[in-house]
Protein backbone atom coordinates (compact mmCIF):
# COMPACT_ATOMS: atom_id res chain seq x y z
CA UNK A 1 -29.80 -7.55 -39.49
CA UNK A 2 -30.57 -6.68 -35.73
CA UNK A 3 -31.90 -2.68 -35.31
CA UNK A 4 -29.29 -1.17 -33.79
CA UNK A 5 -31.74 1.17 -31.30
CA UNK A 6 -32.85 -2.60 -30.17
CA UNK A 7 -29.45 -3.86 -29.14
CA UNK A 8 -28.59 -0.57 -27.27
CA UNK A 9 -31.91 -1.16 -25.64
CA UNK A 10 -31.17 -4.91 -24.84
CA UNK A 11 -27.95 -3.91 -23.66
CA UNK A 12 -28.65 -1.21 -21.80
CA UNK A 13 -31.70 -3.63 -19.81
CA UNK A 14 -29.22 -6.43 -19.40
CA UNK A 15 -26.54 -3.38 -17.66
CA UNK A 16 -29.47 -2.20 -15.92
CA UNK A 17 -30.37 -5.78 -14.10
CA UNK A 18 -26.53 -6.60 -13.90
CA UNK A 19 -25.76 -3.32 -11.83
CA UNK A 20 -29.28 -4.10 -9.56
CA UNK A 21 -28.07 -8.06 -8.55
CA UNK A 22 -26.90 -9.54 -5.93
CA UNK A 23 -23.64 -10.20 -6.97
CA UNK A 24 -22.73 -6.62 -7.60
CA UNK A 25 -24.28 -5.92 -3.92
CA UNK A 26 -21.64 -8.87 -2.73
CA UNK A 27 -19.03 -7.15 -4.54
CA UNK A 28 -19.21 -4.02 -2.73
CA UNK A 29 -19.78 -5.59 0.53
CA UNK A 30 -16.32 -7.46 0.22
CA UNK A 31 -15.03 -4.21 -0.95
CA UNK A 32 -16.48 -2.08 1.70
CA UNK A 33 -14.99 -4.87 3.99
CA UNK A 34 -11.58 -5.02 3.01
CA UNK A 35 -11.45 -1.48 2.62
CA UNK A 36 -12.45 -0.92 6.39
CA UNK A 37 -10.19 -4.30 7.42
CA UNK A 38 -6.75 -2.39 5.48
CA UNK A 39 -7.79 0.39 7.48
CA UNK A 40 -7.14 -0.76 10.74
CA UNK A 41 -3.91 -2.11 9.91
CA UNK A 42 -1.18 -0.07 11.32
CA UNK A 43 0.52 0.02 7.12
CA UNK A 44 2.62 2.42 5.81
CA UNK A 45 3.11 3.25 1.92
CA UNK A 46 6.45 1.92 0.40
CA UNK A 47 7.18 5.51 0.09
CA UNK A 48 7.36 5.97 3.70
CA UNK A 49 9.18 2.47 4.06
CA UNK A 50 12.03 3.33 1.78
CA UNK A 51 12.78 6.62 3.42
CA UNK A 52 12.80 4.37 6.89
CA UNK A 53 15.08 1.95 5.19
CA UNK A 54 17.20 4.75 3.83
CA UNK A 55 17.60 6.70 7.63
CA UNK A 56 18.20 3.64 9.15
CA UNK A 57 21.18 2.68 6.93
CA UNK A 58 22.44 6.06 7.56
CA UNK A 59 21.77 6.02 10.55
CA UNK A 60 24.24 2.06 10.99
CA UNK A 61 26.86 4.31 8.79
CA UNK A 62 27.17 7.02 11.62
CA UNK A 63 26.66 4.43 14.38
CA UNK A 64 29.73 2.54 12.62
CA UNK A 65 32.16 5.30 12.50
CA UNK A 66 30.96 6.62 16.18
CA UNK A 67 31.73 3.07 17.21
CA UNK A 68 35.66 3.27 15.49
CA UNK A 69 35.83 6.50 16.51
CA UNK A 70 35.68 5.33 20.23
CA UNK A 71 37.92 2.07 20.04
CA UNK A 72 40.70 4.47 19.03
CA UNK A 73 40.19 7.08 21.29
CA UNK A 74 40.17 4.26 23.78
CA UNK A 75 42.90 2.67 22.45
CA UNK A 76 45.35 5.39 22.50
CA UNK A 77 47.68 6.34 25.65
CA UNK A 78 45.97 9.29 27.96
CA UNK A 79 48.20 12.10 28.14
């Protein structure tokens, strides 16, 4: 059976060389990239887009009712 101190030594080598290579360098180059790329993007959170969606429905509900409001004012007789 394998000495347990010598596997957590092994292990901790092999986490050791995986955290100093190139691909985790690439990794956080892609993610430093797309990080600073999302940045620039004028993007808001849904949060922000559903309280837009919700004003703006309001918003066509008042518009509506402005608009009937008007065609019969218009349509009746002036006094």
């Amino acid at each position: 059976m394998l000495d347990p101190k010598l596997v957590e030594e092994i292990t901790g080598k092999f986490a050791a060389l995986m955290a100093a290579s190139p691909a985790k360098d690439f990794e956080r180059n892609v993610r430093a990239l797309l990080v600073s790329a999302l940045d620039r993007l004028d993007l808001v959170t849904r949060e922000e887009f559903d309280i837009q969606r919700e004003l703006l429905g309001r918003s066509r509900e008042k518009l509506a009712q402005l608009e009937a409001r008007i065609a019969e004012l218009e349509g009746k007789p002036r006094g």
